[in-house]
Protein backbone atom coordinates (compact mmCIF):
# COMPACT_ATOMS: atom_id res chain seq x y z
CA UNK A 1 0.00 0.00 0.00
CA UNK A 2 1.16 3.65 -1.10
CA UNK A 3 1.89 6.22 1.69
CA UNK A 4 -1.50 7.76 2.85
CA UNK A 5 0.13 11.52 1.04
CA UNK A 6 0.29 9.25 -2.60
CA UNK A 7 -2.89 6.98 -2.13
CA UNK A 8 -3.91 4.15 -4.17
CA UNK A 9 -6.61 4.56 -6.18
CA UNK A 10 -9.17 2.62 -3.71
CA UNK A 11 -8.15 3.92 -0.59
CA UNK A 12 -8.72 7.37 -2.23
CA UNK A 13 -11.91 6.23 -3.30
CA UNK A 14 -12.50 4.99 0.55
CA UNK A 15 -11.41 8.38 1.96
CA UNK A 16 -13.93 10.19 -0.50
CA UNK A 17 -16.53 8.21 0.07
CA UNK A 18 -15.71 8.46 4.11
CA UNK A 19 -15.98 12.41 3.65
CA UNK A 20 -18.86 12.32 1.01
CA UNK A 21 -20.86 10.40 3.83
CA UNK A 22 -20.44 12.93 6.14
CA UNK A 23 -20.73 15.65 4.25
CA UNK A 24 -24.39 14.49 3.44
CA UNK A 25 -25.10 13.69 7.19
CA UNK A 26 -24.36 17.20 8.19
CA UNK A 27 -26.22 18.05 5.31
CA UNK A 28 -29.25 16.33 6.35
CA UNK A 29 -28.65 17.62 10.15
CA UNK A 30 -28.80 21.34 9.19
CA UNK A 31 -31.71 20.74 6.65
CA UNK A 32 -33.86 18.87 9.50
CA UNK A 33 -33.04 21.76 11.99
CA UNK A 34 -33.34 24.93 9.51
CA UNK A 35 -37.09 22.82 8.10
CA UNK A 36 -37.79 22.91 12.18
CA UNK A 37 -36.91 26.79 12.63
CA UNK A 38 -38.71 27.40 9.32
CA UNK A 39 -42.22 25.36 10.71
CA UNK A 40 -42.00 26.54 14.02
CA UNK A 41 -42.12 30.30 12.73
CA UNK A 42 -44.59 29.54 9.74
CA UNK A 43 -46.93 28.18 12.77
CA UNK A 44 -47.09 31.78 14.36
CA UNK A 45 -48.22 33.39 10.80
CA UNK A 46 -51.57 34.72 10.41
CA UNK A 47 -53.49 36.73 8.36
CA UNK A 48 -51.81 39.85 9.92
CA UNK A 49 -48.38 39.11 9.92
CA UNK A 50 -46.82 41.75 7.97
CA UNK A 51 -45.18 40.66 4.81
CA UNK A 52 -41.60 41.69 6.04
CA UNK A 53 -41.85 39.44 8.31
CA UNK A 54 -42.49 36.77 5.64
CA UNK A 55 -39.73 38.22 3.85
CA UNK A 56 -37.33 38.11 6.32
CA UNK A 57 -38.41 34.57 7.00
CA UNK A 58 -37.37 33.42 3.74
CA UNK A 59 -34.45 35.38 4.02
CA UNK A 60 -33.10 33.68 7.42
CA UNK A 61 -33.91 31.04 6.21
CA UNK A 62 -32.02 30.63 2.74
CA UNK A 63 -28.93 32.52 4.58
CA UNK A 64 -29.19 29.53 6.68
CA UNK A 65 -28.64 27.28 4.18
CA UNK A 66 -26.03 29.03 2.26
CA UNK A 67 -24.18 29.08 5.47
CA UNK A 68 -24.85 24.92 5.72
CA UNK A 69 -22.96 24.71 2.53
CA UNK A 70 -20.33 27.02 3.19
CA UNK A 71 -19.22 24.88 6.67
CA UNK A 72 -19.52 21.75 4.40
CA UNK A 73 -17.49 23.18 1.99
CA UNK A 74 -15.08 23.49 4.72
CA UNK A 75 -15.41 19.80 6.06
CA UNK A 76 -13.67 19.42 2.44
CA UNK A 77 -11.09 22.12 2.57
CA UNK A 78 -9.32 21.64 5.96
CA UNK A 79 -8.26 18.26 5.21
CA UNK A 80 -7.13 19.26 1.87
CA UNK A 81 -5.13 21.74 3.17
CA UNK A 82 -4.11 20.08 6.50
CA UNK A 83 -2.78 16.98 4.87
CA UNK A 84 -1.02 19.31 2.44
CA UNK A 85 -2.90 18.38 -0.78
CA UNK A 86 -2.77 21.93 -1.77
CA UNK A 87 -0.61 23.97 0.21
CA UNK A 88 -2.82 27.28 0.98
CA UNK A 89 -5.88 26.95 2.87
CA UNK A 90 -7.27 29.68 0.60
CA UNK A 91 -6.69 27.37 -2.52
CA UNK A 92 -8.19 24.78 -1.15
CA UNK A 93 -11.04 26.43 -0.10
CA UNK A 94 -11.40 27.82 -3.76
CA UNK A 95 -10.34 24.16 -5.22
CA UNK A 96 -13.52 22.82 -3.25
CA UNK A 97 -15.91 25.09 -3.84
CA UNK A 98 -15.26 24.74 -7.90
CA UNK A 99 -15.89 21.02 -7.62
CA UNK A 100 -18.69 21.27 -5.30
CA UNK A 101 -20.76 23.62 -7.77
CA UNK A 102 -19.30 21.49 -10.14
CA UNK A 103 -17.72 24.42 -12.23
CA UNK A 104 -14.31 23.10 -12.60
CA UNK A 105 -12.93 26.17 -14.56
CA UNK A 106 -10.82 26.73 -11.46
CA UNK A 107 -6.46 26.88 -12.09
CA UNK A 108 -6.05 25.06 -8.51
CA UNK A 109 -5.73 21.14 -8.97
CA UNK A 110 -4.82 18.27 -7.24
CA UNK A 111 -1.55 16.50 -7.57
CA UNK A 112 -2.17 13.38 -9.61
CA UNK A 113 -2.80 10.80 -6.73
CA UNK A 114 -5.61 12.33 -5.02
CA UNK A 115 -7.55 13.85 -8.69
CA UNK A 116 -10.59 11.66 -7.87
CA UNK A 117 -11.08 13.34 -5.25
CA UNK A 118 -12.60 16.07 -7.40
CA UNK A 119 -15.20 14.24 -9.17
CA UNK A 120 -16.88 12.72 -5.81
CA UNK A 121 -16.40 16.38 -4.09
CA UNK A 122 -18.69 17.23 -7.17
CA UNK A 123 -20.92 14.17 -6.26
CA UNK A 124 -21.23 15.91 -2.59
CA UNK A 125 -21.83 19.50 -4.10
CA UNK A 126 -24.93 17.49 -6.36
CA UNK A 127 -26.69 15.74 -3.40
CA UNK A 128 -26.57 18.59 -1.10
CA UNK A 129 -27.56 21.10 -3.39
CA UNK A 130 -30.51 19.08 -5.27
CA UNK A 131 -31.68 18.26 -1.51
CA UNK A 132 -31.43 22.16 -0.63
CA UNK A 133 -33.58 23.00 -3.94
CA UNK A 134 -36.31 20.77 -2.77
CA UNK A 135 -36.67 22.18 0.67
CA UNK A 136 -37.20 25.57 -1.20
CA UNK A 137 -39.15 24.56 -3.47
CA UNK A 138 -41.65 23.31 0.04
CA UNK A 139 -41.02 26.41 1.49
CA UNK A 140 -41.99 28.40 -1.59
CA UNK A 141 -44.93 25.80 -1.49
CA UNK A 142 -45.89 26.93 2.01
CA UNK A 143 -45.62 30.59 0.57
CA UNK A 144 -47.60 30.10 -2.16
CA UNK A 145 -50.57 28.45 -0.49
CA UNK A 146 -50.90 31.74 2.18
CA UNK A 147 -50.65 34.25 -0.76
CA UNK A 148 -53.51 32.28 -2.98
CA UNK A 149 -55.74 31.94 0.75
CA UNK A 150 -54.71 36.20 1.19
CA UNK A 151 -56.06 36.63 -2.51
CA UNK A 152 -59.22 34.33 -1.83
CA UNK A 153 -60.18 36.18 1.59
CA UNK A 154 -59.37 39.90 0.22
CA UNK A 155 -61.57 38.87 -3.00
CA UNK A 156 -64.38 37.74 -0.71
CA UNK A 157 -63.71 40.94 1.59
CA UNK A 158 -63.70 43.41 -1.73
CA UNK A 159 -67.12 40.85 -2.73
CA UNK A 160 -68.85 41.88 0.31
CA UNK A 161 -67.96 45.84 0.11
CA UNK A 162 -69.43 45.87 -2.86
CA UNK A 163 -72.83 44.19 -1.98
């Protein structure tokens, strides 16, 4: 077996995988508890709750979840940079977050014997953010729902003015 700084090709497939798992565990920890922040203050909405508020709602909460992928970016990073893989945390910070959007137009690379590392950084960048779209997409559900019962009740109330 190579020296864990010059891997062979399965045990860098083994470490990936090892940090693709828990990339996608934290991933599913912070979407469970930012869904749980979200509910608990959609519960408290009402027909009077100011649309700023709503606003602000969906603002904390996609900040949130940018910030989710930013620290998972960094589960990536550090031990690129730690184990000296690329040499400046600042490069490997920018190496990961090219392969986790899955740009790749980036000048930083790997040195040969950890390159598929790349492709299953990608892989994390794909679950994480397809999982992320879908809890918008709910939350812009839950949105949608409230403004079409708003338009029903101020129809009704504009119904009965003019009666």
């Amino acid at each position: 077996m190579d020296h864990p700084s010059n891997p062979d090709p399965v045990l860098e497939i083994l470490v990936g995988t090892v940090f693709l798992v828990m990339v996608i565990f934290v991933h599913g920890v912070g979407i469970r508890s930012i869904s749980l922040r979200f509910s608990k203050s959609w519960a408290s909405v009402t027909n009077a709750t100011p649309h700023w508020r709503l606003n602000l709602m969906l603002a904390v909460t996609i900040a949130a979840l940018a910030i989710l992928h930013f620290t998972e970016t960094l589960i990536w990073a550090v031990p690129l940079y730690a184990r000296a893989i690329i040499p400046s945390m600042r490069d490997s910070y920018y190496y990961v977050l090219e392969s986790y959007t899955t740009l790749g137009e980036g000048n930083v690379s790997l040195p040969d014997r950890w390159r598929l590392l790349g492709p299953i950084i990608g892989m994390s960048g794909l679950f994480t953010f397809g999982w992320t779209g879908s809890v918008l997409v709910s939350i812009m559900t839950d949105f949608g729902k409230f403004d079409r019962l708003q338009a029903k009740r101020e129809q009704r109330e504009e119904g009965k003015a003019e009666s």
